[in-house]
Protein backbone atom coordinates (compact mmCIF):
# COMPACT_ATOMS: atom_id res chain seq x y z
CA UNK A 1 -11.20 -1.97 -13.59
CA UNK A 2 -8.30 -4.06 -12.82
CA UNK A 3 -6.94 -4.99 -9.10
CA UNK A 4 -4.16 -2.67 -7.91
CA UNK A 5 -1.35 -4.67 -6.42
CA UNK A 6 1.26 -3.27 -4.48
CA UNK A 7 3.80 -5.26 -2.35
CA UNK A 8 5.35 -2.95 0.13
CA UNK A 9 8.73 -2.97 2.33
CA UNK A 10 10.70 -4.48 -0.25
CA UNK A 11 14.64 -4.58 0.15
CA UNK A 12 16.88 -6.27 -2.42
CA UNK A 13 17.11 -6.63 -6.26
CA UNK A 14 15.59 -10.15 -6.20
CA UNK A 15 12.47 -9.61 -4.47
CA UNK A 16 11.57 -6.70 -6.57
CA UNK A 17 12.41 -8.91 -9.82
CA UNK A 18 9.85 -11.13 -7.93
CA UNK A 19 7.19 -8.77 -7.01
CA UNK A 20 7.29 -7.36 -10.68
CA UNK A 21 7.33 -10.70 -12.71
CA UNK A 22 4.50 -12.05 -10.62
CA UNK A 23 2.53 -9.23 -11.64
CA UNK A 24 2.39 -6.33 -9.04
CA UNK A 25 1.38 -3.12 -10.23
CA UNK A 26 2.79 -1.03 -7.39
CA UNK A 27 6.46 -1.85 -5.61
CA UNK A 28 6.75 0.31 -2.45
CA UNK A 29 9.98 1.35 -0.14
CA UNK A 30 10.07 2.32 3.37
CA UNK A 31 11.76 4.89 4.43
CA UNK A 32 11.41 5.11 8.07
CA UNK A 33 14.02 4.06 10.48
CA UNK A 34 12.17 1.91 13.10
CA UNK A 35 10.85 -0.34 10.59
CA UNK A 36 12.62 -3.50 9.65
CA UNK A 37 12.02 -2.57 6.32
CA UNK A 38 13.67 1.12 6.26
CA UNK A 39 16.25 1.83 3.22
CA UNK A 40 19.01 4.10 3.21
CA UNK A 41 19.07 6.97 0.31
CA UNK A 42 21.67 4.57 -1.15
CA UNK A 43 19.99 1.64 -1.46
CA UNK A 44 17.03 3.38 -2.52
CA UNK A 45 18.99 5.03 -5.34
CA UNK A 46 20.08 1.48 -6.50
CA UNK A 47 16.70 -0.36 -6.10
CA UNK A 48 15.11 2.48 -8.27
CA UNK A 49 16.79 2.19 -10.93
CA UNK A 50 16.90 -1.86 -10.80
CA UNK A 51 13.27 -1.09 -11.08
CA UNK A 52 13.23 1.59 -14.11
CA UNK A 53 9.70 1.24 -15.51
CA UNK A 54 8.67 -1.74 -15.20
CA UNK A 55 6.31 -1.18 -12.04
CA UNK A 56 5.23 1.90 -10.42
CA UNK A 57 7.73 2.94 -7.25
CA UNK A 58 5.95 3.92 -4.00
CA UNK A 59 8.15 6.06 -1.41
CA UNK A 60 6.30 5.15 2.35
CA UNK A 61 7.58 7.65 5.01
CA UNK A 62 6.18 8.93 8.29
CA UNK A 63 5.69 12.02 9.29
CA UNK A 64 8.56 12.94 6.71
CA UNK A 65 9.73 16.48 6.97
CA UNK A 66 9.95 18.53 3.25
CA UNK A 67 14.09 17.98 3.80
CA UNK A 68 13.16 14.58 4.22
CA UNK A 69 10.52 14.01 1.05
CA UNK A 70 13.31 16.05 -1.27
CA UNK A 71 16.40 13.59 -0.44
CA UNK A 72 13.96 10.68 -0.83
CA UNK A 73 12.83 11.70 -4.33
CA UNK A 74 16.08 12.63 -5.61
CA UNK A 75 16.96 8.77 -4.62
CA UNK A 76 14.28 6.69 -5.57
CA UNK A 77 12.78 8.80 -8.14
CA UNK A 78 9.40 7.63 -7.13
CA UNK A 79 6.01 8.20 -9.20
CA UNK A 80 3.72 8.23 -5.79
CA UNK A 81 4.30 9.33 -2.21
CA UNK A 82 2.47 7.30 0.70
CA UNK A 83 2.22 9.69 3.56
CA UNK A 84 2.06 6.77 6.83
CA UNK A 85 1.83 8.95 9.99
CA UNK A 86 -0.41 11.77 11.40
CA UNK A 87 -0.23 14.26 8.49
CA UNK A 88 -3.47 16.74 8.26
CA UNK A 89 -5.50 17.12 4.94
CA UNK A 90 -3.38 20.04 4.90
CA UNK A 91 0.09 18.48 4.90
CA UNK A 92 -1.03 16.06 2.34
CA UNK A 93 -2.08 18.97 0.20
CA UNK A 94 1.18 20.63 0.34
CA UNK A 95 3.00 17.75 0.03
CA UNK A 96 1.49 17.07 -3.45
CA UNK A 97 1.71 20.30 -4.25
CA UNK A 98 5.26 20.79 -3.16
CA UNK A 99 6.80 18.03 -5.06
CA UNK A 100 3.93 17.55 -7.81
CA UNK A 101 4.00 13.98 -7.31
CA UNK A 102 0.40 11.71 -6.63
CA UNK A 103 -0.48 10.95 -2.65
CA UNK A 104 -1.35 7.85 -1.01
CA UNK A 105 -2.52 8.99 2.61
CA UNK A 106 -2.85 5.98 5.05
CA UNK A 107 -5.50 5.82 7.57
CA UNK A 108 -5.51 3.82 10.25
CA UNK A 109 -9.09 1.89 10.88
CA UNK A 110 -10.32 0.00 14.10
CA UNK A 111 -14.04 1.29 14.20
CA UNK A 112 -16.62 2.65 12.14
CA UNK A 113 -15.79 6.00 13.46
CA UNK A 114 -12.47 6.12 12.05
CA UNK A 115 -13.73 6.56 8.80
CA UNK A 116 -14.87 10.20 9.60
CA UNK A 117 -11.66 11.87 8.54
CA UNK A 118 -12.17 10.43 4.67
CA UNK A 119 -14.33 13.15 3.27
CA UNK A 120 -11.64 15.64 4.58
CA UNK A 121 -8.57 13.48 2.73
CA UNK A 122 -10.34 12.29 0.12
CA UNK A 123 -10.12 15.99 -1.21
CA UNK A 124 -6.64 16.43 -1.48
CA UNK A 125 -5.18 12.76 -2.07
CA UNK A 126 -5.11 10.51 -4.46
CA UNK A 127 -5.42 7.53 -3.08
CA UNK A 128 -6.14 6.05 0.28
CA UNK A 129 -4.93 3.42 2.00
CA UNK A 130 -6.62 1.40 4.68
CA UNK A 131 -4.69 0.02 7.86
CA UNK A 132 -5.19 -1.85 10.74
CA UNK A 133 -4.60 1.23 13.74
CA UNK A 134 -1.64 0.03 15.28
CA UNK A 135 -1.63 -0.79 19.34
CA UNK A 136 -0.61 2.68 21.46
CA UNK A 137 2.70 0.92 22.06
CA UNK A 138 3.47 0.05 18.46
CA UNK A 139 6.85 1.70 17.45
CA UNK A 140 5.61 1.96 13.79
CA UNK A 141 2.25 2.91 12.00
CA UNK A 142 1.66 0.05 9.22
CA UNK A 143 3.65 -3.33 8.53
CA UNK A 144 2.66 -5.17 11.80
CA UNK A 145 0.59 -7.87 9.98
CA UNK A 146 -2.64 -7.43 11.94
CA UNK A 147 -6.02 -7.10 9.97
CA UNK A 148 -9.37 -4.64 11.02
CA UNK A 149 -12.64 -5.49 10.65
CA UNK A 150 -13.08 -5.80 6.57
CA UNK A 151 -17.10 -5.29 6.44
CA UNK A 152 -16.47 -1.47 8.03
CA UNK A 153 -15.67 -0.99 4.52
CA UNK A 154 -18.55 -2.79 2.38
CA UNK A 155 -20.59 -0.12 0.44
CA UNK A 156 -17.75 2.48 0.71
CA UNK A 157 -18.25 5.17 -1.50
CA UNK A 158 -15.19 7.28 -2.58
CA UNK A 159 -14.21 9.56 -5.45
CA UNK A 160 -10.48 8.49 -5.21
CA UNK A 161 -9.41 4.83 -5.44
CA UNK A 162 -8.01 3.13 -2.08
CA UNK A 163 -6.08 0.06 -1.43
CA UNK A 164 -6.78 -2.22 1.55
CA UNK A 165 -4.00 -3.09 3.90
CA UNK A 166 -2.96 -4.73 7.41
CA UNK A 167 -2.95 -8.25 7.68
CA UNK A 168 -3.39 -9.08 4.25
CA UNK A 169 -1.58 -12.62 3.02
CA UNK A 170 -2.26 -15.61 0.09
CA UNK A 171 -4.34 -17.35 2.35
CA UNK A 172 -7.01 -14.77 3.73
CA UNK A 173 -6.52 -11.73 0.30
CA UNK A 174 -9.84 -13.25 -1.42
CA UNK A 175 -11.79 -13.14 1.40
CA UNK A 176 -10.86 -9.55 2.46
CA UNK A 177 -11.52 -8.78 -1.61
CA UNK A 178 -14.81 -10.10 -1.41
CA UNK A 179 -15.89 -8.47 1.78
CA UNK A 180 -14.70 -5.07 0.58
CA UNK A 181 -14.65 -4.87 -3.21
CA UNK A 182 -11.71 -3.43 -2.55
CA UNK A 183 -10.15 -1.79 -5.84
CA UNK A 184 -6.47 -2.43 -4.72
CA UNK A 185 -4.65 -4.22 -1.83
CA UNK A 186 -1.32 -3.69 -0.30
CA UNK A 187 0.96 -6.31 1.61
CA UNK A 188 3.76 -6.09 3.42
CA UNK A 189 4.59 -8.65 6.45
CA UNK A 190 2.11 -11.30 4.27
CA UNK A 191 4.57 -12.24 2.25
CA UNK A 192 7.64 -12.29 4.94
CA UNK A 193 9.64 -14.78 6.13
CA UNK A 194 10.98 -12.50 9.27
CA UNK A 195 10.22 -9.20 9.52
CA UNK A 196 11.82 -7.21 6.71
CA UNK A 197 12.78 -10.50 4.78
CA UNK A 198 10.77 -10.92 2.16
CA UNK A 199 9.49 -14.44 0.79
CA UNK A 200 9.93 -14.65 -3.28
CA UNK A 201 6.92 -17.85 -2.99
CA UNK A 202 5.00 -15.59 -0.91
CA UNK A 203 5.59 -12.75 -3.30
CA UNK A 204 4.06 -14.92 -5.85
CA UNK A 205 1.18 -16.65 -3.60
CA UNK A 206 -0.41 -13.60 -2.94
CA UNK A 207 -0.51 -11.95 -6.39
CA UNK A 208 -1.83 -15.32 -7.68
CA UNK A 209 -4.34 -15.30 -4.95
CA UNK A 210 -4.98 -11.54 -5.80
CA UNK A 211 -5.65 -11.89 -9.50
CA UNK A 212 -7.17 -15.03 -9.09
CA UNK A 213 -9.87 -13.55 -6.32
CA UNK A 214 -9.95 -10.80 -8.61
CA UNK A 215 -11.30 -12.54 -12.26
CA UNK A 216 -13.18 -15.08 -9.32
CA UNK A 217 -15.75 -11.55 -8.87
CA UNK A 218 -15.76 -10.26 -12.49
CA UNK A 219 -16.89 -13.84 -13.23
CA UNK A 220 -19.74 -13.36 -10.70
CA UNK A 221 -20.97 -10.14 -12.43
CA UNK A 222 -21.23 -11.19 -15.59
CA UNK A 223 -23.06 -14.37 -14.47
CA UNK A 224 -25.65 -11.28 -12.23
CA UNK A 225 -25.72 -9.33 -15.00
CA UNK A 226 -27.07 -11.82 -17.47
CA UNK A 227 -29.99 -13.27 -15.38
């Protein structure tokens, strides 16, 4: 099965042309106001159509009210919802239900024991996503370019597929690939020049690190299998 890229917190028409030509699967948009990388309805409006089909759109919100979801969708036109705050199993349920749209639910991962909540959202998204848990004084959940401890999630078994996030950048994405087997990653500050500025060569760096980490473990498995 073939890596999942997304690259996350993206702003302007030229970094999305950049994120899609390198080769990213998944382009996501923020809609949250503390974050550096928040969009107006607006701007989302225009960026979604820059993108038309070419990648899949993520909406990222926190904590997003229904109000909130139905204004966002009628700007971006998005074909997945990542749900970034507190919701319960049951929020993300209704949420999907609500606006018949697939779920990425983010979870926020420090210690083995932070894992216990995935058989409940596993159920009723369809996706997760794995985070660094922010500090208690962080004014935003994700985006804060801090990695967690990678090997929590070696042997992780899931029905649903999950991307890997927090921390993630060109240099260090192989590694945190190898460690995890992770099916998908998801960057954000990695490929940042300032916080909300994204870097087009960093854009690039990391997908080509991706992909390359990527064919670097299929490689492996054939050599395995064939001893």
């Amino acid at each position: 099965m073939a890596l999942v890229v997304k690259i996350c917190g993206l702003k302007t028409p030229e970094t999305v042309d950049a994120a899609i030509a390198a080769g990213a699967d998944l382009v996501g948009f923020v809609f949250f106001p503390p974050s550096p990388r928040h969009l107006s309805l607006s701007a989302a409006k225009v960026l979604g159509a820059h993108v038309g089909g070419r990648a899949g759109k993520v909406a990222l919100t926190v904590n997003a009210s229904d109000d909130e979801l139905h204004d966002i969708v009628g700007a971006l036109a998005p074909d997945m919802l990542q749900l970034h705050g507190i919701e319960t199993p049951e929020r993300v349920a209704v949420v999907r239900s609500r606006f018949g749209l697939p779920v990425i639910k983010a979870l926020p991962i420090a210690e083995r024991g932070d894992l216990a909540p995935v058989r409940q959202y596993e159920k009723v998204a369809d996706t997760l996503l794995f985070d660094a848990r922010p500090p208690r004084d962080a004014t935003r959940p994700g985006g804060l370019g801090t990695p967690f401890d990678w090997t929590l999630l070696r042997g992780l078994n899931l029905p649903v597929p999950y991307l890997l996030s927090g921390g993630l950048d060109a240099a260090n994405v192989a590694q945190a690939i190898a460690i995890t087997g992770a099916p998908g990653v998801d960057v954000s500050s990695g490929v940042e020049r300032a916080p909300g500025e994204k870097d087009i060569e960093k854009i690039r760096a990391f997908v080509r690190a991706a992909r390359a980490a990527q064919s670097e473990s299929v490689s492996g498995e054939r050599k395995a299998a064939s001893v």
